[in-house]
PDB file of N, CA and C in Angstrom:
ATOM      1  N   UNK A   1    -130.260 -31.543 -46.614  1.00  0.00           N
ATOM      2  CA  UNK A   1    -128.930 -30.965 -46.632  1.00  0.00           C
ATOM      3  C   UNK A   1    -128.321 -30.959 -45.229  1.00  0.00           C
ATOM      4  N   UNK A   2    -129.026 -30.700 -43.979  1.00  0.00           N
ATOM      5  CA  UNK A   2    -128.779 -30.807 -42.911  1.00  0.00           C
ATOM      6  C   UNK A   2    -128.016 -32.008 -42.451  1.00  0.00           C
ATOM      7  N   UNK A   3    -129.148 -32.896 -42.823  1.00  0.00           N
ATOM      8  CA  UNK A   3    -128.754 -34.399 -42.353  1.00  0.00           C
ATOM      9  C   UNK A   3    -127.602 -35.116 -43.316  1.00  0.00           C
ATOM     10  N   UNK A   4    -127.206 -34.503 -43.910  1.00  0.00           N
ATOM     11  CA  UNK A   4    -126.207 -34.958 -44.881  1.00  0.00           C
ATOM     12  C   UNK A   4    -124.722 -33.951 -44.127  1.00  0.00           C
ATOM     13  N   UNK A   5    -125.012 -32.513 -43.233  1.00  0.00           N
ATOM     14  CA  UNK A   5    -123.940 -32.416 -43.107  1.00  0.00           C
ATOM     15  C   UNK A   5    -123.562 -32.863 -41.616  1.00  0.00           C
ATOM     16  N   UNK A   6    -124.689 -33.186 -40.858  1.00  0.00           N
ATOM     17  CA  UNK A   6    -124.727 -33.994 -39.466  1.00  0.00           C
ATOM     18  C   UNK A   6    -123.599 -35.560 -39.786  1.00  0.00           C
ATOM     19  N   UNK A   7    -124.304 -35.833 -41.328  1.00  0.00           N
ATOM     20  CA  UNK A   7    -123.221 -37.969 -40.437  1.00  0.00           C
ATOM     21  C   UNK A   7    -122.039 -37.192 -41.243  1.00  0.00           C
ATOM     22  N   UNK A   8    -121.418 -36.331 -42.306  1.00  0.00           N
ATOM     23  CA  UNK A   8    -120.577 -35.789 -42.618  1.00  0.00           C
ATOM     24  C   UNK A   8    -119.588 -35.873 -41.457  1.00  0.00           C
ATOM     25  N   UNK A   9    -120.211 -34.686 -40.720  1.00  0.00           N
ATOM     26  CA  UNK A   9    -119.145 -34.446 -39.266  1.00  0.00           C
ATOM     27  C   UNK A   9    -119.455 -35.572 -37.982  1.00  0.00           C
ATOM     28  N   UNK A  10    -120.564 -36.244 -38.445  1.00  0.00           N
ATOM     29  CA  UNK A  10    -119.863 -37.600 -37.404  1.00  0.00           C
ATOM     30  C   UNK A  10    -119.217 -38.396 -37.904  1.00  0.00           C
ATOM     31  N   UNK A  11    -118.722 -38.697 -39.241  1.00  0.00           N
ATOM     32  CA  UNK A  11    -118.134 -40.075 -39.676  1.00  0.00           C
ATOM     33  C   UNK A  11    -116.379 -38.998 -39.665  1.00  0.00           C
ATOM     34  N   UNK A  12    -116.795 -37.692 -39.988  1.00  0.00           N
ATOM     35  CA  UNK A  12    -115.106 -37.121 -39.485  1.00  0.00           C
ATOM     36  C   UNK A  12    -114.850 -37.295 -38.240  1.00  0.00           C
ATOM     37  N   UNK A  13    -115.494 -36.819 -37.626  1.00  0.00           N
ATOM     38  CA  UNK A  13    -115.399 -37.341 -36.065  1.00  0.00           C
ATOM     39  C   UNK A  13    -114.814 -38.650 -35.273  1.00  0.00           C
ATOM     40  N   UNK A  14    -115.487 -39.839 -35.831  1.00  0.00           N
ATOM     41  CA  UNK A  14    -115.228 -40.651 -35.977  1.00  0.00           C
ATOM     42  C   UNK A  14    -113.796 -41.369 -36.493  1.00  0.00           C
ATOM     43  N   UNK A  15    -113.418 -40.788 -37.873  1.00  0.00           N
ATOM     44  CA  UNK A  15    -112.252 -41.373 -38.019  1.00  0.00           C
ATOM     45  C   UNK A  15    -111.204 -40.370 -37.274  1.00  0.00           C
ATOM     46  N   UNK A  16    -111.071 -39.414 -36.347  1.00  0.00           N
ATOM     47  CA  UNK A  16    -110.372 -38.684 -35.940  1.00  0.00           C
ATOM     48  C   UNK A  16    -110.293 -39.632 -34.733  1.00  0.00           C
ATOM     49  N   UNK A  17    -111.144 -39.816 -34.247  1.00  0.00           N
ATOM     50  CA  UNK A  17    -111.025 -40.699 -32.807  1.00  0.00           C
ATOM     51  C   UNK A  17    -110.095 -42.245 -33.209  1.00  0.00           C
ATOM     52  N   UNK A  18    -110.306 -42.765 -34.527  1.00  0.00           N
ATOM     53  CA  UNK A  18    -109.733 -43.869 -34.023  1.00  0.00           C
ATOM     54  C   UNK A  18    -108.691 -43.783 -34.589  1.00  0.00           C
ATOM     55  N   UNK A  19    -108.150 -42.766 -35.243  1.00  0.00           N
ATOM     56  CA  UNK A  19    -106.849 -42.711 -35.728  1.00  0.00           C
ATOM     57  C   UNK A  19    -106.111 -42.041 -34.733  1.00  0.00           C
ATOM     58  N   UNK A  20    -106.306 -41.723 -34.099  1.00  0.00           N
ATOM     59  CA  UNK A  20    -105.673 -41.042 -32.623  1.00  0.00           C
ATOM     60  C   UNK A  20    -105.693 -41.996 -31.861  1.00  0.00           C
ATOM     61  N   UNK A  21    -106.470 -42.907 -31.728  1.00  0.00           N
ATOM     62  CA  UNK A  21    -106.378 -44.427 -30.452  1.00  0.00           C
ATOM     63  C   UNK A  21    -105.560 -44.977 -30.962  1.00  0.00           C
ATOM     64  N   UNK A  22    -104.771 -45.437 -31.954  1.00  0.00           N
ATOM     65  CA  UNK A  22    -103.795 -46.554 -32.571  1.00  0.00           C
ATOM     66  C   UNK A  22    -102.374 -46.924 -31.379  1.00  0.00           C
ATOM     67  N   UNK A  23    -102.762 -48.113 -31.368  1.00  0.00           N
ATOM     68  CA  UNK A  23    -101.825 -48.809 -30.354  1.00  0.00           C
ATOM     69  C   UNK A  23    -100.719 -48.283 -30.852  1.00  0.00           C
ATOM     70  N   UNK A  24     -99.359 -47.714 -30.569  1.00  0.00           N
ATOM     71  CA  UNK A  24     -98.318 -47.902 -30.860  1.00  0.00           C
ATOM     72  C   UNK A  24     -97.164 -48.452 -30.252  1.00  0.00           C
ATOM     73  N   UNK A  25     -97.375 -49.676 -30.005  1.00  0.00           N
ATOM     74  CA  UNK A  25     -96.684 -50.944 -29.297  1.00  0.00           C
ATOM     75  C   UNK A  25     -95.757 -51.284 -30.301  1.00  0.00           C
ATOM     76  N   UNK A  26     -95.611 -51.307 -31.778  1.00  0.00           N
ATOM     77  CA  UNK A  26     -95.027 -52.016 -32.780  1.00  0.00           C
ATOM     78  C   UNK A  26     -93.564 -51.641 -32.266  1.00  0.00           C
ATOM     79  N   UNK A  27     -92.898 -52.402 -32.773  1.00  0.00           N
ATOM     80  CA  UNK A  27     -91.196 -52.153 -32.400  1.00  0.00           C
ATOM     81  C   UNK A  27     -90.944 -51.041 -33.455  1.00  0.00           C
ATOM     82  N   UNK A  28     -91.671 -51.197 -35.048  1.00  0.00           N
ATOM     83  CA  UNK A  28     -91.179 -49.897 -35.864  1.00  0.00           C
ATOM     84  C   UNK A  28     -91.398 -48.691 -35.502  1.00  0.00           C
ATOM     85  N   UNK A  29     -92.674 -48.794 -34.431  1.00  0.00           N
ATOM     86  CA  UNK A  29     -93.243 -47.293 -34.333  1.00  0.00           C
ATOM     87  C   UNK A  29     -92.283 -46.891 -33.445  1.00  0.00           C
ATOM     88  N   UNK A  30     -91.809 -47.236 -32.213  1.00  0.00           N
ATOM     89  CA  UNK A  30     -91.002 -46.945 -31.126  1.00  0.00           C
ATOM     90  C   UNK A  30     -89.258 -47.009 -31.695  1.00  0.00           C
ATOM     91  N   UNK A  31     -89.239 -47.721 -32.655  1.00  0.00           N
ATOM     92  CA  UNK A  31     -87.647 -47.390 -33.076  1.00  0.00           C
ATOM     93  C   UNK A  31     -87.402 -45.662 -33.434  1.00  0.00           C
ATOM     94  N   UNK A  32     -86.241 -45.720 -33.071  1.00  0.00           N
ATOM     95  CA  UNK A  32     -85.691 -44.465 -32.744  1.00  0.00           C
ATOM     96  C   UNK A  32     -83.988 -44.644 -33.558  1.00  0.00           C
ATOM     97  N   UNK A  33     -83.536 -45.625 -34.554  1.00  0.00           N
ATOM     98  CA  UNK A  33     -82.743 -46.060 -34.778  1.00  0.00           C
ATOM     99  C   UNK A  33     -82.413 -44.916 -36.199  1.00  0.00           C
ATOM    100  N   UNK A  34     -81.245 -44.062 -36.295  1.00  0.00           N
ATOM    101  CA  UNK A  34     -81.029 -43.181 -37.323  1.00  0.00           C
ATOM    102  C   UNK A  34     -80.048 -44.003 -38.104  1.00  0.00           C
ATOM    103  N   UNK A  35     -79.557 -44.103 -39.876  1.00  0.00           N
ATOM    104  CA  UNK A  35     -78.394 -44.391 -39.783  1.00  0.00           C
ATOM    105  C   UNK A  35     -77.573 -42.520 -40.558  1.00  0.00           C
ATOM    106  N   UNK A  36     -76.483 -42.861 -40.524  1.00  0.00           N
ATOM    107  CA  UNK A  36     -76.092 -41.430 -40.694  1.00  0.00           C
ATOM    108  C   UNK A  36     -74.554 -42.048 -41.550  1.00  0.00           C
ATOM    109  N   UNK A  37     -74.876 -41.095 -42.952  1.00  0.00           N
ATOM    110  CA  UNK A  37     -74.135 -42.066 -44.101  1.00  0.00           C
ATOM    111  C   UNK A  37     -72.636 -40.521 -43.816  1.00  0.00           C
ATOM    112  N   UNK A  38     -71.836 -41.298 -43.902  1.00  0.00           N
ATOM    113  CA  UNK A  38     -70.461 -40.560 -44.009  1.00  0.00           C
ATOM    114  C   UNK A  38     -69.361 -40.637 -45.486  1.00  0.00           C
ATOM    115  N   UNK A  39     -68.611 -39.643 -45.587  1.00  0.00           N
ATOM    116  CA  UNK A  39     -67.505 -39.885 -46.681  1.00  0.00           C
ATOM    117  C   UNK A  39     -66.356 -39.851 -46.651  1.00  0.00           C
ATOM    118  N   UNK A  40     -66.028 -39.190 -45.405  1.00  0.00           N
ATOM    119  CA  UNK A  40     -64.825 -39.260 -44.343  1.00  0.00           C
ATOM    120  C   UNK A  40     -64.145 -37.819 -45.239  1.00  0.00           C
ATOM    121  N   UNK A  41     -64.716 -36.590 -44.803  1.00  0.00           N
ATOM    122  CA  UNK A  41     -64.233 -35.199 -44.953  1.00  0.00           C
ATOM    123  C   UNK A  41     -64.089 -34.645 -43.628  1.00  0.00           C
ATOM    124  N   UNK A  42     -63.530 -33.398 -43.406  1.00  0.00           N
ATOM    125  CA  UNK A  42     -63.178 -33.009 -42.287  1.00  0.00           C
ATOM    126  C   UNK A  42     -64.301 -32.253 -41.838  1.00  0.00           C
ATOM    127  N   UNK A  43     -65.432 -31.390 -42.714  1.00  0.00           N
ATOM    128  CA  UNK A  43     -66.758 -31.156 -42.141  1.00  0.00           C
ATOM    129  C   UNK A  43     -67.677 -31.762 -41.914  1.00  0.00           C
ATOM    130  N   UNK A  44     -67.251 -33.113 -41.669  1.00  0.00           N
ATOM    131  CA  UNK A  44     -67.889 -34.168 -41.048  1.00  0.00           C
ATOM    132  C   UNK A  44     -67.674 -34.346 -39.641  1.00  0.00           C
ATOM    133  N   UNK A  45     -66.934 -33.795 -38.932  1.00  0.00           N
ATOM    134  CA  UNK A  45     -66.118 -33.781 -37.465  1.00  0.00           C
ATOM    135  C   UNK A  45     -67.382 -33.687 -36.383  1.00  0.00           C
ATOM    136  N   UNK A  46     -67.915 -32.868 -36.906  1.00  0.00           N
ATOM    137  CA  UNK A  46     -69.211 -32.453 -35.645  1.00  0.00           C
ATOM    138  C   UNK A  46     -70.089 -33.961 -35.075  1.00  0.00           C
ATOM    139  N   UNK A  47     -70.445 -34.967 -36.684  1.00  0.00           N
ATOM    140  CA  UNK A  47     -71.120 -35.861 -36.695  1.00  0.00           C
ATOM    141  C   UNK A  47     -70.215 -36.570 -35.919  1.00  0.00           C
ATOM    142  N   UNK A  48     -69.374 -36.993 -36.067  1.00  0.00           N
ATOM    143  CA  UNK A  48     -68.347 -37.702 -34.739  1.00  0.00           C
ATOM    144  C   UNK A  48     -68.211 -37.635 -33.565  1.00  0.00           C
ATOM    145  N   UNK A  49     -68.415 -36.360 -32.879  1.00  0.00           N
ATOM    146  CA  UNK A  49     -67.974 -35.283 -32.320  1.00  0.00           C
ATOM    147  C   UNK A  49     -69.264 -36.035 -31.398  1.00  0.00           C
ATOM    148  N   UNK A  50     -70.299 -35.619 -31.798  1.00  0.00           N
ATOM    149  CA  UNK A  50     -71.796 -35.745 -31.540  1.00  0.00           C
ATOM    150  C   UNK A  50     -72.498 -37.258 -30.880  1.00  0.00           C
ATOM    151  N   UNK A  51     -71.815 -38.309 -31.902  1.00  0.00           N
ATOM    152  CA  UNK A  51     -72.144 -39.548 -31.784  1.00  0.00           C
ATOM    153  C   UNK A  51     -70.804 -39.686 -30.435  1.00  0.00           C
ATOM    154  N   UNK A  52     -69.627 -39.557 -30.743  1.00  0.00           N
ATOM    155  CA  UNK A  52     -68.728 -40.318 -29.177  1.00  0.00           C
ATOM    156  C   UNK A  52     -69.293 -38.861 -27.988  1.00  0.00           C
ATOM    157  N   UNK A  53     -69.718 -37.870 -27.548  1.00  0.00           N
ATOM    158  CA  UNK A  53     -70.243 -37.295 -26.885  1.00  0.00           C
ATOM    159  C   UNK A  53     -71.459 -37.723 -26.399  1.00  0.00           C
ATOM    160  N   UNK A  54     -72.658 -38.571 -26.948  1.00  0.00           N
ATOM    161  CA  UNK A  54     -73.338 -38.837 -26.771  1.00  0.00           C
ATOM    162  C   UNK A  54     -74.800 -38.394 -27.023  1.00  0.00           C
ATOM    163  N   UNK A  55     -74.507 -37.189 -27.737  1.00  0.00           N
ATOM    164  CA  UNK A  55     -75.445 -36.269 -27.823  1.00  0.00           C
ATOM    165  C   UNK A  55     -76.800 -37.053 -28.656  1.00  0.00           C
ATOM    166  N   UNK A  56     -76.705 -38.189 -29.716  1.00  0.00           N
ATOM    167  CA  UNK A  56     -77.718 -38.370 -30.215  1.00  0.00           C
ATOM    168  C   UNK A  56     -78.529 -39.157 -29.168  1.00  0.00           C
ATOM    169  N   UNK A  57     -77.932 -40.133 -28.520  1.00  0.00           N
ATOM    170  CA  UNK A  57     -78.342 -40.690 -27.231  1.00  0.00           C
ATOM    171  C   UNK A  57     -79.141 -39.923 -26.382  1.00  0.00           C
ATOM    172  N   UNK A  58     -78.824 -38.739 -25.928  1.00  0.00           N
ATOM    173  CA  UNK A  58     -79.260 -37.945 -25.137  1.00  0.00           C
ATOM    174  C   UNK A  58     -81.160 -37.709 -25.469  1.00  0.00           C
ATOM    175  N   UNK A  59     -80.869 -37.450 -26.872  1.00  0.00           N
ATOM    176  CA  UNK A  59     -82.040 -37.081 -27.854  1.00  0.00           C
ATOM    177  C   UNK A  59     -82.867 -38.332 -27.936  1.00  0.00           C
ATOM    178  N   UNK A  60     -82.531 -39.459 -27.425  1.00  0.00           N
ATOM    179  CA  UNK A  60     -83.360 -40.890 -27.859  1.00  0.00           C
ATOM    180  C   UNK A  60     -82.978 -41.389 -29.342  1.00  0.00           C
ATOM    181  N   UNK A  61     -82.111 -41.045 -29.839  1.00  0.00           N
ATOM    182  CA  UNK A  61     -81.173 -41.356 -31.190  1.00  0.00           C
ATOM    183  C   UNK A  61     -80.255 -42.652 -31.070  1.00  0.00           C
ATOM    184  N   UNK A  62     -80.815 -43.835 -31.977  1.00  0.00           N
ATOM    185  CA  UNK A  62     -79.433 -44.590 -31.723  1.00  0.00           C
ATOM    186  C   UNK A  62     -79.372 -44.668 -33.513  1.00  0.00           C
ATOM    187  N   UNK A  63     -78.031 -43.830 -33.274  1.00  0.00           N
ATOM    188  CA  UNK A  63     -77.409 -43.595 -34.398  1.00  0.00           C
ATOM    189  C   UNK A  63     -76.120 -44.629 -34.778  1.00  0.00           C
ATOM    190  N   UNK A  64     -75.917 -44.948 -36.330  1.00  0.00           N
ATOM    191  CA  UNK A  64     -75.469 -45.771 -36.899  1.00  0.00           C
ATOM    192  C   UNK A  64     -74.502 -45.063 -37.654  1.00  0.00           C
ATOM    193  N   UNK A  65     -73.087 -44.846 -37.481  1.00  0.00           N
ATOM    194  CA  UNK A  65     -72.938 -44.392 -38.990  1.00  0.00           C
ATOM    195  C   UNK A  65     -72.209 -45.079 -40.164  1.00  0.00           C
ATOM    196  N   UNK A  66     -72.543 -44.960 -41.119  1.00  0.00           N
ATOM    197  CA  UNK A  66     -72.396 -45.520 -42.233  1.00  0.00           C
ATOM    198  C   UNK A  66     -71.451 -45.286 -43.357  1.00  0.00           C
ATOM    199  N   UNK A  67     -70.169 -45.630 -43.517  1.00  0.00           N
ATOM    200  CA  UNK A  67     -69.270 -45.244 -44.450  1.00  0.00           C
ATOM    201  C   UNK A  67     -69.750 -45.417 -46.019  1.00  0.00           C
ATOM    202  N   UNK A  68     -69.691 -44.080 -47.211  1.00  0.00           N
ATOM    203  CA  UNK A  68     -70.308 -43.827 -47.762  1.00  0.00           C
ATOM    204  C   UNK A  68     -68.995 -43.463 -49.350  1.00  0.00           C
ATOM    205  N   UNK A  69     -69.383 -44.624 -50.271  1.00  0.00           N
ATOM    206  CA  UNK A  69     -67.953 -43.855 -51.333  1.00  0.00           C
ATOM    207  C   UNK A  69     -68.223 -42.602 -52.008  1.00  0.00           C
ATOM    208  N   UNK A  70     -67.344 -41.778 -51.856  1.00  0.00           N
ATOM    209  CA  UNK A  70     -67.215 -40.206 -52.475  1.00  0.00           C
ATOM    210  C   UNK A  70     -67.630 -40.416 -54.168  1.00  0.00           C
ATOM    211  N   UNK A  71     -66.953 -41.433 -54.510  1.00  0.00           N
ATOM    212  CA  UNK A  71     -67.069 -41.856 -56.347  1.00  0.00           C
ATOM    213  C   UNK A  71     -68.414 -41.837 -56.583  1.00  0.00           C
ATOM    214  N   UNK A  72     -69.509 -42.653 -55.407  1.00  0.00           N
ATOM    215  CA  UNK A  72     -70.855 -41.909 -55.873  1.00  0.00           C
ATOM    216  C   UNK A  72     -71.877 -41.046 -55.614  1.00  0.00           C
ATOM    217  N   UNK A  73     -70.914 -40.134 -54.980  1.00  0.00           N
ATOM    218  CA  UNK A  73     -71.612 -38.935 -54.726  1.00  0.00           C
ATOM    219  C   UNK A  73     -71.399 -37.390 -55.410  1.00  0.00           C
ATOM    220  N   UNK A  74     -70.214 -37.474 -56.077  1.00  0.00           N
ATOM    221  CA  UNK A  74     -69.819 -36.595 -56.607  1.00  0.00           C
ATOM    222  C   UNK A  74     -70.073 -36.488 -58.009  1.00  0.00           C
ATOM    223  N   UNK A  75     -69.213 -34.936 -58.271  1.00  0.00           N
ATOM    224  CA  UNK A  75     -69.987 -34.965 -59.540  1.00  0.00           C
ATOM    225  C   UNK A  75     -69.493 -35.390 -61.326  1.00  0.00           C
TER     226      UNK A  75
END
């Protein structure tokens, strides 16, 4: 029972280490690219507001936004 809970917590061990080493070189992992869907209402202002201010930038955000028809979103 011992030795069964010894390679237990080395093979956890184990996959903890190499799932924590993973290169993350990939361009998906490092994208930072949001898109941000719109419907063109006036409590939408901030999201505007935000993107020409720069603020998502600031955050490492490169935000997209995306015009979005009301006909399928409603109810």
């Amino acid at each position: 029972m011992r030795a069964l809970r010894s390679i237990a917590l080395v093979a956890t061990t184990l996959f903890l280490l190499i799932g924590c080493g993973r290169n993350k070189s990939d361009s998906t992992a490092n994208s930072n690219k949001v898109r941000v869907g719109y419907i063109g209402i006036t409590c939408e202002a901030p999201i505007f507001t935000a993107v020409e201010k720069g603020f998502f930038k600031e955050e490492g955000l490169d935000v997209s936004l995306v015009k979005c028809e009301w006909a399928n979103y409603k109810d």
